[in-house]
Protein backbone atom coordinates (compact mmCIF):
# COMPACT_ATOMS: atom_id res chain seq x y z
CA UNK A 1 68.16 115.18 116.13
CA UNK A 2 64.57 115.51 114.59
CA UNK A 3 63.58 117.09 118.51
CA UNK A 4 66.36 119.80 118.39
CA UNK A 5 64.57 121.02 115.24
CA UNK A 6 61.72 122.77 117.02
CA UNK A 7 63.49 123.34 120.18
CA UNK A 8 63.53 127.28 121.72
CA UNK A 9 67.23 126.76 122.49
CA UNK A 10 68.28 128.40 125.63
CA UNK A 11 69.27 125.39 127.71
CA UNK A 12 72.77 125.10 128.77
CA UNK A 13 74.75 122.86 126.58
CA UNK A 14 75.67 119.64 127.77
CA UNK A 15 79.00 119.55 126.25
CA UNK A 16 80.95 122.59 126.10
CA UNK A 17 80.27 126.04 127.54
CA UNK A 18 77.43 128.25 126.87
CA UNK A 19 73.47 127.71 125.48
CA UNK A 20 71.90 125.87 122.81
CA UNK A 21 70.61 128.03 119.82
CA UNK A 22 67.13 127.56 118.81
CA UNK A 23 66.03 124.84 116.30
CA UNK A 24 65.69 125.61 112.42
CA UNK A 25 62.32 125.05 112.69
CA UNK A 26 61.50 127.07 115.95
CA UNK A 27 60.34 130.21 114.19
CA UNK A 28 58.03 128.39 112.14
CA UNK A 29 56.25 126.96 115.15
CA UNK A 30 54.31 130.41 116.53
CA UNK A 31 52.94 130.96 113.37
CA UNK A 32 49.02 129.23 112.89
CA UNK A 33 48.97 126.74 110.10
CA UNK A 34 46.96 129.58 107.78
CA UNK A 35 50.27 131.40 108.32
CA UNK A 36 52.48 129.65 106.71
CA UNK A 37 52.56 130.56 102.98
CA UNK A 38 55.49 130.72 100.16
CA UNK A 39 56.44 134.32 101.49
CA UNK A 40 56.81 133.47 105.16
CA UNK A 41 58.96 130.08 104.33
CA UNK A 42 60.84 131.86 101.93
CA UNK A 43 61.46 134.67 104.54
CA UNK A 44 62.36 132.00 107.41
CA UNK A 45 64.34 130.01 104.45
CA UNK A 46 66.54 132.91 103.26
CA UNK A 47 67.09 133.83 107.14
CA UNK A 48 68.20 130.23 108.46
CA UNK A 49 70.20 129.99 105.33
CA UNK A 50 72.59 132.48 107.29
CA UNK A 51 73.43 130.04 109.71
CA UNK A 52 73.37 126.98 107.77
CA UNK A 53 72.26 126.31 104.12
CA UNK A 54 72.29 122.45 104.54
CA UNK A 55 70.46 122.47 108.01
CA UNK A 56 67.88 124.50 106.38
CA UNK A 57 67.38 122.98 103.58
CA UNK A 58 66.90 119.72 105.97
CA UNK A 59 64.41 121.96 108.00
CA UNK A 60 62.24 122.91 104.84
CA UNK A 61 62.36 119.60 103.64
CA UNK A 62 60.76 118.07 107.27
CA UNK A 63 58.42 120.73 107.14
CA UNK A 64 57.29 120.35 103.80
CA UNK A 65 56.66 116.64 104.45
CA UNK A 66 54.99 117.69 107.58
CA UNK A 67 52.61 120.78 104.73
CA UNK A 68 51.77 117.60 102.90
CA UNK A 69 50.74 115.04 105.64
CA UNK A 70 48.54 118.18 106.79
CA UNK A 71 46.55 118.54 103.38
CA UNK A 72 45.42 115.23 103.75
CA UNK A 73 44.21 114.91 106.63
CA UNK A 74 40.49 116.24 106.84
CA UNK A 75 40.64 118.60 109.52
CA UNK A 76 44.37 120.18 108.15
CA UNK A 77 43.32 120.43 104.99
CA UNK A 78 41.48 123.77 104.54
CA UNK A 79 44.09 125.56 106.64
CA UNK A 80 47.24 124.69 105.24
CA UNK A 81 48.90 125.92 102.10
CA UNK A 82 50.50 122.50 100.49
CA UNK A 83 52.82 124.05 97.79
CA UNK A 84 54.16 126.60 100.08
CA UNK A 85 57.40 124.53 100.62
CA UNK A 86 57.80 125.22 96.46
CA UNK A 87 58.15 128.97 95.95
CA UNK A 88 60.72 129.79 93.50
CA UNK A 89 62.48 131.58 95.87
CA UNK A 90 63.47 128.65 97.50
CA UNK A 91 63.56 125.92 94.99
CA UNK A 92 66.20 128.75 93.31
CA UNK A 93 68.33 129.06 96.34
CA UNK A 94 68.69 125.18 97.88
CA UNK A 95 71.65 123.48 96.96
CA UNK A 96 72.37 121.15 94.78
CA UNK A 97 71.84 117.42 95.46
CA UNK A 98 75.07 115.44 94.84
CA UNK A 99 74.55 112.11 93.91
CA UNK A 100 76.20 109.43 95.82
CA UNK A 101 79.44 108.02 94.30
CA UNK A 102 80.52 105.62 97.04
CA UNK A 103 79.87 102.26 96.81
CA UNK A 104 81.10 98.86 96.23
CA UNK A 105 81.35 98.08 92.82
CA UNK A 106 80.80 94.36 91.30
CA UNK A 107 84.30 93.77 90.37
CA UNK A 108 85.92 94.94 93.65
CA UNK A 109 83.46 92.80 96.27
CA UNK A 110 85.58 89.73 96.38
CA UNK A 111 89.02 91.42 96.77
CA UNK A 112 87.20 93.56 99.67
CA UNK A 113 85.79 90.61 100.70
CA UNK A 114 89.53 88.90 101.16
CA UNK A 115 90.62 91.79 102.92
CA UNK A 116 87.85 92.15 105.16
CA UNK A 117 87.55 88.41 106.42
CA UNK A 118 91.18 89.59 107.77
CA UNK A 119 90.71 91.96 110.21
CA UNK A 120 91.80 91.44 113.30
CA UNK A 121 88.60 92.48 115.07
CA UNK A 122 86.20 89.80 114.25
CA UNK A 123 83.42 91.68 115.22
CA UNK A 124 84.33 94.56 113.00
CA UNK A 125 84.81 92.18 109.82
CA UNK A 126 81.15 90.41 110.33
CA UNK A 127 79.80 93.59 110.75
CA UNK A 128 81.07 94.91 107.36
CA UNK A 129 80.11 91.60 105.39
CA UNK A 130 76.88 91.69 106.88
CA UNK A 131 75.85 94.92 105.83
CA UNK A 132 76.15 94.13 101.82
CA UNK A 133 74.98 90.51 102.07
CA UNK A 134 71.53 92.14 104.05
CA UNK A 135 71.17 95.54 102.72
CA UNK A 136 71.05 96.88 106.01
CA UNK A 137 71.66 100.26 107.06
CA UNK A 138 74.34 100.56 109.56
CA UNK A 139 72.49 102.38 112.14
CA UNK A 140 69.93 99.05 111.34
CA UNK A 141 72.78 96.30 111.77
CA UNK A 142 74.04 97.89 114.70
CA UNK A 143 70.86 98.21 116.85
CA UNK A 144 70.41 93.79 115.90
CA UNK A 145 69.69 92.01 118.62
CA UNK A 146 70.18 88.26 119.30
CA UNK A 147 66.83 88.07 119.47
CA UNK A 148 66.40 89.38 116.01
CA UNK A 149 68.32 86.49 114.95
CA UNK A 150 66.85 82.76 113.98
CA UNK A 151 69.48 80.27 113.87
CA UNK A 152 66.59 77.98 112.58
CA UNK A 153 65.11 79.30 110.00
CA UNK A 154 68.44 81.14 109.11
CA UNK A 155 66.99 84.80 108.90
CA UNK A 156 67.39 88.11 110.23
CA UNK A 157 64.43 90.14 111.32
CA UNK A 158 66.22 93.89 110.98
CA UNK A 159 63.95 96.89 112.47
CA UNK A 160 64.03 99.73 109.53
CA UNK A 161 62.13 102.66 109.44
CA UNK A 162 58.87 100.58 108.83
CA UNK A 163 57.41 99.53 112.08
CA UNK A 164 57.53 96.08 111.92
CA UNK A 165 60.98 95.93 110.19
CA UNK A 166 62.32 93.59 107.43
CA UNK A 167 62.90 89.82 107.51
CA UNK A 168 66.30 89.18 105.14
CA UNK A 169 66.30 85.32 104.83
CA UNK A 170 69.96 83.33 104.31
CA UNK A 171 69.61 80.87 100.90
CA UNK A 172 72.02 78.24 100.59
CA UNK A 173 73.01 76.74 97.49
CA UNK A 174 74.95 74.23 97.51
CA UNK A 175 77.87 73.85 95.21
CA UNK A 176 79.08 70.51 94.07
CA UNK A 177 81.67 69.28 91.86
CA UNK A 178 81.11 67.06 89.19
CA UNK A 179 82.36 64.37 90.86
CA UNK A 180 79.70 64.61 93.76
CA UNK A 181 76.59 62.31 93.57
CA UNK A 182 74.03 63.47 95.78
């Protein structure tokens, strides 16, 4: 998705009839680096706005990440404009962040737990008691290869958005009754 952002539209759809539109960030990308200050985002902020507040508000929020990796590097620096991402008139007009309400709670996991160890679809129900027990994303669990999994050493190595990824290691402890003597 991140390439359709600065994309000049134009190109025949590939589903559907007609032409893409151009990317929310397409207008931004003829104007030099010295361009781009609080009045021209907040121009091209209130405009894309018109077509879609949350797509621009994703747009500004690229670009100002893209304003701040600029002022530090060395030969960015003295051209770009870091705060321009922060004018009031756009701070004032982005909508409000909603926080997420939609998780598994403590008391619920094992009665989840029950139901999901009886779905029908055994792939489906490892899936979705993998993803709690490693923390995984499920754009993360799904791209797992075999290779990313050692039976030996009983861990995981799951690519996230860090290059090298994440190793999630499997502990074992072992229950025993009182009546066990190890």
């Amino acid at each position: 998705m991140q390439r359709t952002l600065a994309a000049p539209g134009g190109v025949a759809k590939k589903r559907g009839k007609g032409k893409t539109v151009p990317g929310s960030l397409y207008a931004l990308m003829a104007l030099p680096l010295a361009g781009v200050t609080e009045d021209t985002l907040a121009a091209w902020f209130a405009l894309e706005s018109l077509r879609s507040k949350h797509q621009a508000t994703r747009a500004l929020m690229m670009f100002r990440g893209f304003l701040r990796w600029c002022s530090i590097q060395t030969e960015f620096r003295a051209l770009v404009h870091r705060d321009a991402g922060k004018a009031p008139a756009i701070m004032e007009s982005l909508p409000g962040m909603t926080r997420r309400t939609d998780s598994l709670e403590f008391a619920q996991v094992s009665g989840w737990w029950g139901e999901v160890s009886t779905l029908p679809n055994r792939t489906a129900s490892a899936y979705l008691r993998a993803l709690p027990l490693t923390g995984a994303r499920r754009e993360e669990m799904v791209a797992l290869k075999w290779d990313d999994v050692d039976f030996r050493w009983r861990k995981l190595t799951i690519a996230d958005k860090v290059a090298y990824g994440r190793i999630c290691v499997q502990h074992y402890r072992r229950l025993t009754s009182p009546n066990t003597h190890l």
